[in-house]
Protein backbone atom coordinates (compact mmCIF):
# COMPACT_ATOMS: atom_id res chain seq x y z
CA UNK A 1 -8.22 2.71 -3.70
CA UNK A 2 -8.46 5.76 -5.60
CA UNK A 3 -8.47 8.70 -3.44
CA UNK A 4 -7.35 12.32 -4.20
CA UNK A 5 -5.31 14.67 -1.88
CA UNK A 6 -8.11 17.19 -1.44
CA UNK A 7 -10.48 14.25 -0.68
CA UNK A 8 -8.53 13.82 2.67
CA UNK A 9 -7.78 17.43 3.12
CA UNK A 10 -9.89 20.36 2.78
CA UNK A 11 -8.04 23.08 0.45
CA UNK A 12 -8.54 25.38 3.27
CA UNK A 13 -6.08 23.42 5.18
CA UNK A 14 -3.87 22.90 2.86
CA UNK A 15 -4.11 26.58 1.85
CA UNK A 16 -2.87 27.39 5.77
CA UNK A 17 -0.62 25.05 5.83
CA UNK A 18 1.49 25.77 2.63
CA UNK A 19 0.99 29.53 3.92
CA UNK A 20 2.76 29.43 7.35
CA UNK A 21 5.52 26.91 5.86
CA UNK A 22 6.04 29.78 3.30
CA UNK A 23 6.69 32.33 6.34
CA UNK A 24 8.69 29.98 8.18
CA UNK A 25 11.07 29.38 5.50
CA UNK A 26 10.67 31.96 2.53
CA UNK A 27 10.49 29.10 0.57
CA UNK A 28 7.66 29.38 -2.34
CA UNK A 29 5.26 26.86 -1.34
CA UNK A 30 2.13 24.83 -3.02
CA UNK A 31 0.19 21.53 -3.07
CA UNK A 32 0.29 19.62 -6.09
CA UNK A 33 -1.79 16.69 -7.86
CA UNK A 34 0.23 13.48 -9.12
CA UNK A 35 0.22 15.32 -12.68
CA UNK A 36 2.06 18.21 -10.91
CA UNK A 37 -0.75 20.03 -11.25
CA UNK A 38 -0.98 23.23 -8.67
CA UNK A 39 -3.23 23.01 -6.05
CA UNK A 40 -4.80 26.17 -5.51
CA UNK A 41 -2.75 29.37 -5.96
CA UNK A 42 0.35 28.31 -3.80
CA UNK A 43 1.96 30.71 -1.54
CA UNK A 44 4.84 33.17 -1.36
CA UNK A 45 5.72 32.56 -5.34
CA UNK A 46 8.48 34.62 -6.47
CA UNK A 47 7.88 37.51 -9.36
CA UNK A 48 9.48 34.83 -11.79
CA UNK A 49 7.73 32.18 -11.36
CA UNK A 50 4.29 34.13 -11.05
CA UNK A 51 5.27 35.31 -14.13
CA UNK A 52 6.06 31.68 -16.03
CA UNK A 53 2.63 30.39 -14.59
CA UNK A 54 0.73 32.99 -15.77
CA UNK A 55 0.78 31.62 -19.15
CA UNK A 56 -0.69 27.91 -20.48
CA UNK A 57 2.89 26.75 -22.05
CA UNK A 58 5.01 27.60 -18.63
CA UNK A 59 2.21 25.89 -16.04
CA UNK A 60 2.46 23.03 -17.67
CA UNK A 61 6.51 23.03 -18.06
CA UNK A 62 6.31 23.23 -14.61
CA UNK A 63 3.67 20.35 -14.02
CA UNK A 64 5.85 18.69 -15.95
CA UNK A 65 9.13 19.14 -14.11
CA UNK A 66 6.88 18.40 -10.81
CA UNK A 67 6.06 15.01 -12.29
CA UNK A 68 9.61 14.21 -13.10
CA UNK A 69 10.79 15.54 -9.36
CA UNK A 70 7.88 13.11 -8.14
CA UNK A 71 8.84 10.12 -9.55
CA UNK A 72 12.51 10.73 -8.82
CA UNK A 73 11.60 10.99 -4.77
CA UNK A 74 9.59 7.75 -5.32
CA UNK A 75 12.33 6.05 -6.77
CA UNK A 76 14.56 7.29 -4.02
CA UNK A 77 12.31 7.23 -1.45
CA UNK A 78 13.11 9.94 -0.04
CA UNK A 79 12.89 13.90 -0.94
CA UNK A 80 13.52 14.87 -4.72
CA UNK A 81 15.61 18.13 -4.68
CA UNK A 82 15.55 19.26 -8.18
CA UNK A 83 16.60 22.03 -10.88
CA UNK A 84 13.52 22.95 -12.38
CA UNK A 85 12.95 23.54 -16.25
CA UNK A 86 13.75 27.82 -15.32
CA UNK A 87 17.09 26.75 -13.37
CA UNK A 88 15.27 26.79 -9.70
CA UNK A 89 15.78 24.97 -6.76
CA UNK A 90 12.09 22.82 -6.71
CA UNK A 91 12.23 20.05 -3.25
CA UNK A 92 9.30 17.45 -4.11
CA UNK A 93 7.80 15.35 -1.13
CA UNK A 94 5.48 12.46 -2.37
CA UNK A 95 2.25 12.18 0.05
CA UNK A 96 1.41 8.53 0.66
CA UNK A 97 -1.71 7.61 1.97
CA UNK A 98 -2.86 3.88 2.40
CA UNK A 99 0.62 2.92 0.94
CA UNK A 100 -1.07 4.93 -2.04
CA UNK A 101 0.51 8.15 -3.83
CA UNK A 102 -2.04 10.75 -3.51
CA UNK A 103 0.17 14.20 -4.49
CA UNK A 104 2.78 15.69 -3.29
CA UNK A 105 3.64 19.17 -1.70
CA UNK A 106 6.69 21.19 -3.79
CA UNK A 107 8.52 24.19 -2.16
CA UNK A 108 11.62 25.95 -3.71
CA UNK A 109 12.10 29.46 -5.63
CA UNK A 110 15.55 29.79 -4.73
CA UNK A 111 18.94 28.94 -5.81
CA UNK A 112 21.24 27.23 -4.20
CA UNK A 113 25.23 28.64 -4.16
CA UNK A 114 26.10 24.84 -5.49
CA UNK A 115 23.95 24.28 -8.30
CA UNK A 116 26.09 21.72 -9.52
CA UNK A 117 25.40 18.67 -7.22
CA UNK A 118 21.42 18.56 -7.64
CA UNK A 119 19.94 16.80 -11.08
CA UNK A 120 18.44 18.81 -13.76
CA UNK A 121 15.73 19.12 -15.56
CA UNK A 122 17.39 19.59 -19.77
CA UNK A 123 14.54 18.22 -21.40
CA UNK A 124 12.66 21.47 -22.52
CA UNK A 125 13.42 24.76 -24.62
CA UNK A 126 13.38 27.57 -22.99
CA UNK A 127 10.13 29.62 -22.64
CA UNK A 128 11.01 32.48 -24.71
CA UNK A 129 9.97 35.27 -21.67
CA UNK A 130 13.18 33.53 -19.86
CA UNK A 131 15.57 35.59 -22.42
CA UNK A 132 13.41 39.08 -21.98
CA UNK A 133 14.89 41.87 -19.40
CA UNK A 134 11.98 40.90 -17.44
CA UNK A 135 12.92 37.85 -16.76
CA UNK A 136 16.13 38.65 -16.08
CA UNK A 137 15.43 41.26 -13.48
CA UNK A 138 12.91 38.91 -11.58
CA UNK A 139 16.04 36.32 -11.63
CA UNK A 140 18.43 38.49 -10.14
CA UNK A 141 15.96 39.14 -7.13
CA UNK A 142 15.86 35.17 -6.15
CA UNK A 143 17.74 34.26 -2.84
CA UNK A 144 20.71 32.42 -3.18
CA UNK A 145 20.97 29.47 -0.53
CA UNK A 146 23.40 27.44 1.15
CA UNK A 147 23.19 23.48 0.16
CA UNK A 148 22.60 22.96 4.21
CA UNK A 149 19.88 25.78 4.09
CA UNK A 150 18.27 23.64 1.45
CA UNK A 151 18.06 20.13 2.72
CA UNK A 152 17.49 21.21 6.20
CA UNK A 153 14.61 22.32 5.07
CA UNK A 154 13.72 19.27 2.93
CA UNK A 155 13.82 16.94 6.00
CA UNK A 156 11.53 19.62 8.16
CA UNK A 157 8.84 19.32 5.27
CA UNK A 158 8.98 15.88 4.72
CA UNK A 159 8.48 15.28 8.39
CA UNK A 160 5.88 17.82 8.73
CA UNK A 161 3.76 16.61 5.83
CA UNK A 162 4.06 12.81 6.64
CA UNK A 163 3.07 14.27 9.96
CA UNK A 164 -0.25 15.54 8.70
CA UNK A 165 -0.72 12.75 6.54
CA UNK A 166 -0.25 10.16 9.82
CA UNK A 167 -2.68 12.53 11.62
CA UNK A 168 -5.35 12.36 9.14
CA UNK A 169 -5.08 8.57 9.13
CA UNK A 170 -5.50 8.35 12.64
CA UNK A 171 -8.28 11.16 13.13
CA UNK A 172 -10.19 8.57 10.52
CA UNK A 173 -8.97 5.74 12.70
CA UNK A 174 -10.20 7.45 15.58
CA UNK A 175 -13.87 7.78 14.35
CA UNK A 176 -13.75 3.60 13.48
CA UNK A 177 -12.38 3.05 16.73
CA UNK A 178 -15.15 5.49 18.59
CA UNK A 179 -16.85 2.43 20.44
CA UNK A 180 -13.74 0.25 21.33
CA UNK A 181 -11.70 0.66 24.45
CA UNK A 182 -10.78 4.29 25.71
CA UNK A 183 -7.27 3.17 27.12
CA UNK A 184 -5.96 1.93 23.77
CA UNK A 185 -7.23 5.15 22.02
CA UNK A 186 -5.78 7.41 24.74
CA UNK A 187 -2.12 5.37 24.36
CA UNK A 188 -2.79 6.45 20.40
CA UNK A 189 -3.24 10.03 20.68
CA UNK A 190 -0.12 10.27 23.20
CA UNK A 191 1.93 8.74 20.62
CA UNK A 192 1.02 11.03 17.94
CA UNK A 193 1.21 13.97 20.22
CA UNK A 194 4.35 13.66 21.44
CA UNK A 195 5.74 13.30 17.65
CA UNK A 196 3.68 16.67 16.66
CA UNK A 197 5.21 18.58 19.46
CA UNK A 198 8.87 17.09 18.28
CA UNK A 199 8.22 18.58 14.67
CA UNK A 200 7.04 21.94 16.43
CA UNK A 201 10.40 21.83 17.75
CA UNK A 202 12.17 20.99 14.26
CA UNK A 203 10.02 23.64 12.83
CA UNK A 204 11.12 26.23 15.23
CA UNK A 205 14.64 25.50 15.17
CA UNK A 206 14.41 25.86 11.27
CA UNK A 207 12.66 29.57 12.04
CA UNK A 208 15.21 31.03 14.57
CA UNK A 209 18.34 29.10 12.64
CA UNK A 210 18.35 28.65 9.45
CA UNK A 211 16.67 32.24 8.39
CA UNK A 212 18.90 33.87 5.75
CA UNK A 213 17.65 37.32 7.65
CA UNK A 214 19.23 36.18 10.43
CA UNK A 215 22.54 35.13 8.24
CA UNK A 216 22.64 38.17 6.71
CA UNK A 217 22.40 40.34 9.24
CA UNK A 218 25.59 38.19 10.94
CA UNK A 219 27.50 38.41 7.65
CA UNK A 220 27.06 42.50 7.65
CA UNK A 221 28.23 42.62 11.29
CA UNK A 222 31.88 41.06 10.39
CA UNK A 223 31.78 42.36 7.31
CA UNK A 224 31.61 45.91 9.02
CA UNK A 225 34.37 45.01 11.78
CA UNK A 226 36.47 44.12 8.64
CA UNK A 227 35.99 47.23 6.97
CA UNK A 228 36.58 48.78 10.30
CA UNK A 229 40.04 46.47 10.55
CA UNK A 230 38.65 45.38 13.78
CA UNK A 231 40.02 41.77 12.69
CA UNK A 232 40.44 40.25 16.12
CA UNK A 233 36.58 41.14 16.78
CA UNK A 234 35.29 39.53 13.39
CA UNK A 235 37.12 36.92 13.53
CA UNK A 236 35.52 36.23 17.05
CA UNK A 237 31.84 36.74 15.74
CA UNK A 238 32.60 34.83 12.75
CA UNK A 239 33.54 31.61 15.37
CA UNK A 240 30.31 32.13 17.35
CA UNK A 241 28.51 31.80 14.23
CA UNK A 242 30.34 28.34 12.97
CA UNK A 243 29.63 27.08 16.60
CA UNK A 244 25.77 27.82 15.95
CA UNK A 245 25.48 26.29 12.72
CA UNK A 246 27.58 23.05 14.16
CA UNK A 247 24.58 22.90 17.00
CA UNK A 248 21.82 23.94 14.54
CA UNK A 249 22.83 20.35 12.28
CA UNK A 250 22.10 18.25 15.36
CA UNK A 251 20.02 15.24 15.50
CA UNK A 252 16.93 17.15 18.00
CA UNK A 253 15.97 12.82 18.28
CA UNK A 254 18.90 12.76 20.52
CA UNK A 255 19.65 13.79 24.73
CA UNK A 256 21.09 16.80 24.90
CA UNK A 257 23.17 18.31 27.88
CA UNK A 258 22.82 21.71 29.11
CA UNK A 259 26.35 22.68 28.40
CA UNK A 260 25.70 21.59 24.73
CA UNK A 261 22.37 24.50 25.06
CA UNK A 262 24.18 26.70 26.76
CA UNK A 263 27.29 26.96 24.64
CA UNK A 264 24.73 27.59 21.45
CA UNK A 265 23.22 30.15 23.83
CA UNK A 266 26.65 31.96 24.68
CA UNK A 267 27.90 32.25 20.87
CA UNK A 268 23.99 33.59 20.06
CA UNK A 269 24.68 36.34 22.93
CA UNK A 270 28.43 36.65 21.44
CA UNK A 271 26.76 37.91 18.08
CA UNK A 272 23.60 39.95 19.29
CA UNK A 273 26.28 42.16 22.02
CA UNK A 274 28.48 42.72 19.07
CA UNK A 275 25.31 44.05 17.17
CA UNK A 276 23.46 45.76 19.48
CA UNK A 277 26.54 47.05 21.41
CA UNK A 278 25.93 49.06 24.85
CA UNK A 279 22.09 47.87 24.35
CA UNK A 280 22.57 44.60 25.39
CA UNK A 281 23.69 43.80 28.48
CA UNK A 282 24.68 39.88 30.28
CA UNK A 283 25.57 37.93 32.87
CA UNK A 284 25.76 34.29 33.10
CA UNK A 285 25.79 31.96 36.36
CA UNK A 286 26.46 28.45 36.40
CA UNK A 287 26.92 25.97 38.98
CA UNK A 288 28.83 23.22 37.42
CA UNK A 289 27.04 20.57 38.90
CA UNK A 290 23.97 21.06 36.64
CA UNK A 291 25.86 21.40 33.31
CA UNK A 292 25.57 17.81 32.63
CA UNK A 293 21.66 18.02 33.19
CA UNK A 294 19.74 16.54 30.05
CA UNK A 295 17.17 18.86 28.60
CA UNK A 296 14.86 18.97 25.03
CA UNK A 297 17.10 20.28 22.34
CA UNK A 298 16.69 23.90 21.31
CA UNK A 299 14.34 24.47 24.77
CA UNK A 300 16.33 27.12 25.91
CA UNK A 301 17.64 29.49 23.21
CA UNK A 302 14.04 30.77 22.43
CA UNK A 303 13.53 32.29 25.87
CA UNK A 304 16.71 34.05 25.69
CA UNK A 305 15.70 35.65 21.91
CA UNK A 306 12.39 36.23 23.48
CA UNK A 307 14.11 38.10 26.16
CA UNK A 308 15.66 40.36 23.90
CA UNK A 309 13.75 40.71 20.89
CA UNK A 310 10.36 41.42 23.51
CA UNK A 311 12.02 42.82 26.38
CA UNK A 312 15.19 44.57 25.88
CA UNK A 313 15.70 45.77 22.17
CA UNK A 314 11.68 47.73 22.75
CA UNK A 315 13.53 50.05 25.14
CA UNK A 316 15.69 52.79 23.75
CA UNK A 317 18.66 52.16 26.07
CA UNK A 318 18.49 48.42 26.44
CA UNK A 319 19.05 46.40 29.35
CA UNK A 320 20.33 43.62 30.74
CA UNK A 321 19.81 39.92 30.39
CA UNK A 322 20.61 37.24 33.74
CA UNK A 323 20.92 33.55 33.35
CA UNK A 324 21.27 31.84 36.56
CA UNK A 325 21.78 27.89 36.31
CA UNK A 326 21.86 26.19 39.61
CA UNK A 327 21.08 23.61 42.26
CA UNK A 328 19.69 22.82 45.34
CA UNK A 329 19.24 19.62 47.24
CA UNK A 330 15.83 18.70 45.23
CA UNK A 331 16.19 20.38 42.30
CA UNK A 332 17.98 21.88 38.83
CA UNK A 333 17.06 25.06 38.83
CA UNK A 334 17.08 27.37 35.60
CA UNK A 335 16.13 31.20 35.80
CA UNK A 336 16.04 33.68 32.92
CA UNK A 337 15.83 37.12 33.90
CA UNK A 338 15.77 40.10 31.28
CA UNK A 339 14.74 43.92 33.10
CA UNK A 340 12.76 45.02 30.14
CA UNK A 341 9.59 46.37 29.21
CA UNK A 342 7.70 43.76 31.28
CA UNK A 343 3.84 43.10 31.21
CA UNK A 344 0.87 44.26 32.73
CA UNK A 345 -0.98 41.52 34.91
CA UNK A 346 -4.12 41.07 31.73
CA UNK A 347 -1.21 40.22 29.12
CA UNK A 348 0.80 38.00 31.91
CA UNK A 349 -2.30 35.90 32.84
CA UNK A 350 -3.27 35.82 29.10
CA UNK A 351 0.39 34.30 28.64
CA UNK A 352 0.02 31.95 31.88
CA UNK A 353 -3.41 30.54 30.17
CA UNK A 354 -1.55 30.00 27.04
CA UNK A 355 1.13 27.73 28.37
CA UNK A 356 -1.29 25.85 30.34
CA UNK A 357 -3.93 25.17 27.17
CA UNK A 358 -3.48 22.13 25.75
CA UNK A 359 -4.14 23.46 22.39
CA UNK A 360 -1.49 25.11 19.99
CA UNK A 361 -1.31 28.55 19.61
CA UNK A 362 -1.05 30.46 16.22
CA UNK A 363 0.80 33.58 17.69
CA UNK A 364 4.02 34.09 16.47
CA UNK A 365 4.95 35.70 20.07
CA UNK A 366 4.12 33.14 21.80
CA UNK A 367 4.87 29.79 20.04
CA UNK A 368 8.56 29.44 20.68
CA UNK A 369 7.38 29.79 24.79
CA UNK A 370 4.74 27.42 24.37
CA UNK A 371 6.89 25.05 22.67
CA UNK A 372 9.68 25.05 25.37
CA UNK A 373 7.21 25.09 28.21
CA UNK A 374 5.36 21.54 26.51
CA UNK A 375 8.69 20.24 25.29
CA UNK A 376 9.90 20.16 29.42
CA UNK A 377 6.37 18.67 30.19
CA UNK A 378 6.36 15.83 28.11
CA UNK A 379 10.38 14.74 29.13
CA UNK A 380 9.66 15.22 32.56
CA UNK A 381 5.69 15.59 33.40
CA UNK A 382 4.60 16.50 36.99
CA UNK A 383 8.69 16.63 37.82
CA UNK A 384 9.24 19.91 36.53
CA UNK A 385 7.58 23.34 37.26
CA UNK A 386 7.78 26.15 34.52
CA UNK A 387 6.74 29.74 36.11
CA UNK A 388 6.52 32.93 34.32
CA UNK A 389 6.42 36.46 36.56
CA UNK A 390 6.57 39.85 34.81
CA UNK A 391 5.92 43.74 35.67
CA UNK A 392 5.65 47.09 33.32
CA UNK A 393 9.00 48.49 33.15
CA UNK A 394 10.68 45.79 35.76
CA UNK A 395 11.11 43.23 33.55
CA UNK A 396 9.91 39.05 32.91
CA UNK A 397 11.49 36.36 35.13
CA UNK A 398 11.25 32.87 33.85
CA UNK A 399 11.66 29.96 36.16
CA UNK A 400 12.44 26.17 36.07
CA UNK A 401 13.01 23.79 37.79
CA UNK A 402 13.57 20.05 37.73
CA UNK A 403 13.20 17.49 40.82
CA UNK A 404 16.12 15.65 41.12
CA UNK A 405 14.84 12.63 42.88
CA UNK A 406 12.87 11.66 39.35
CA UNK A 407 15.79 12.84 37.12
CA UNK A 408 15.94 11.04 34.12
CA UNK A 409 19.20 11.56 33.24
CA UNK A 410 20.33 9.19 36.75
């Protein structure tokens, strides 16, 4: 078989697809050929390497060091993180379709503060533009990531491009199998939809965890209390944080309690109070008798940023945020209640017909709320109930509950 990336995708898609990955992550982003040839422009490319691929004698050092990162991850199997020819962090993910190598998709740009432990590419000279003042100035600019940073988000690409490579086999699958029985095909799709909403969920968790905005705006925050010598404070903020990244490195495969969501969800509110000071306001009520309730990693945590970031921090005094957990004789019962800016009954009920669509939405305000809402559905179907209630200047209510006499977790 000799088939070619863009034969099974259209550059269109792959031109979105490297795109939103590029938000996502800040990651520079592109498609490449089995030569390392680019695919298309790529997207998000850093000043520097703009710059090196601008000219004949760089594109092809860097097709070069592609190829090389390629057949490294095929020896491996598994991702190639690699030091480019210009000293940059390059992660390679082969594309396999058929059980044949068909390109690959490359993201890096950055540097990483341990340089040290990935291989390097020593084979070339230098392009002489690397030694101008140019160069140097672009170089300075580059972010600087953590080795976690890094390979977390080398396993959310790999899964996300096998992903789309799997799909694409099975929407071709799909049109062979048109005439054969509907109850095997609909058993397919379920399969392939429940593992696309599980690396919606890895993707968001890699967008509201491992952003270095969000770092750095934690890292400012105790290093002002220190300058401050309000030790006892920073000290505090800086254990909240530890605690996130220790939940943020879980395996999202695996059950999760509530207490394990909730304690992420205390340490985020921990760090955003100690920001935002008198603007953020919270109380939390638990019954102990639902802490042990099993829930979708990371389906929790986005509601209470939403609350804030869409509900509280738009008003110029703040408010305040309520978390009730609790129980009743049929059900869990989880309620997140924020008195903020609220919304008017058109953008409710355009909210409402969002959740209930069975297609994906491309809003960044509402994916993270669509996620958790189809991430509850598919662990517990018809046994759970997901209501959203909201008013101009009263505030959004979210409530959920879970029967108890179909619990899973029994």
């Amino acid at each position: 078989m000799d088939i070619k990336l863009t034969d099974i995708l259209t550059e269109d898609f792959l031109e979105k697809f490297q795109d939103s990955f590029a938000f996502a992550t800040g990651f520079g982003v592109v498609f490449v050929d089995l030569d390392g040839n680019h695919i298309g422009e790529g997207s998000n490319f850093s000043k520097f390497c703009s710059a090196i691929n601008k000219t004949k004698e760089g594109a092809s050092y860097c097709a070069l060091t592609n190829r090389k990162a390629i057949d490294l991850a095929i020896k491996t199997k598994k991702p190639s993180i690699y030091i480019c020819h210009a000293g940059l962090i390059n992660i390679e993910i082969p594309l396999t379709y058929g059980g044949e190598y068909i390109g690959a998709i490359t993201a890096g740009q950055v540097l990483c503060s341990d340089m040290d432990i990935y291989p390097k590419d020593s084979d070339f000279k230098l392009l002489p533009w690397l030694h101008t003042e140019e160069a140097a100035e672009y170089f300075r600019n580059i972010k600087v990531l953590t080795r976690q940073e890094i390979e977390a988000t080398a396993v959310s690409l790999e899964n996300i491009a096998n992903y789309i490579i799997q799909n694409t086999m099975y929407n071709k699958l799909q049109e062979k199998l048109a005439k054969e029985r509907q109850k095997t095909l609909e058993y397919e799709k379920k399969q392939i939809e429940m593992e696309h909403q599980l690396k919606l969920a890895e993707l968001e968790a890699l967008q509201k965890q491992v952003t270095p905005h969000f770092i750095f705006n934690v890292v400012s925050s105790i290093s002002r209390l220190i300058s401050m010598e309000e030790y006892t404070s920073a000290s505090n903020m800086l254990d909240s944080f530890s605690q996130m990244l220790r939940y943020s490195l879980s395996d999202i495969s695996s059950q999760i309690t509530l207490e394990q969501e909730l304690n992420y969800i205390q340490n985020y509110l921990v760090i955003q109070k100690n920001r935002f000071c008198e603007r953020i306001e919270y109380e939390i009520i638990t019954d102990s008798e639902i802490l042990s309730l099993i829930i979708p990693y990371f389906s929790l945590q986005p509601l209470v940023e939403n609350a804030i970031e869409h509900g509280l921090l738009p008003l110029e005094k703040g408010g305040k945020l309520k978390l009730n957990f609790s129980t009743t004789p049929s059900y869990y019962c989880i309620e997140i209640f924020d008195n903020g800016i609220g919304m008017n009954d058109k953008k409710l009920d355009e909210v409402r017909k969002i959740l209930q669509s069975g297609k994906d939405t491309t809003s960044t305000n509402h994916i993270g709320l669509k996620n958790c809402y189809r991430r509850f559905k598919l662990m517990y179907g018809e046994n759970s109930t997901f209501n959203i209630e909201s008013k101009p200047n009263k505030g959004t209510r979210i409530y959920i509950t879970i029967s108890r006499n179909n619990y899973i977790g029994k």
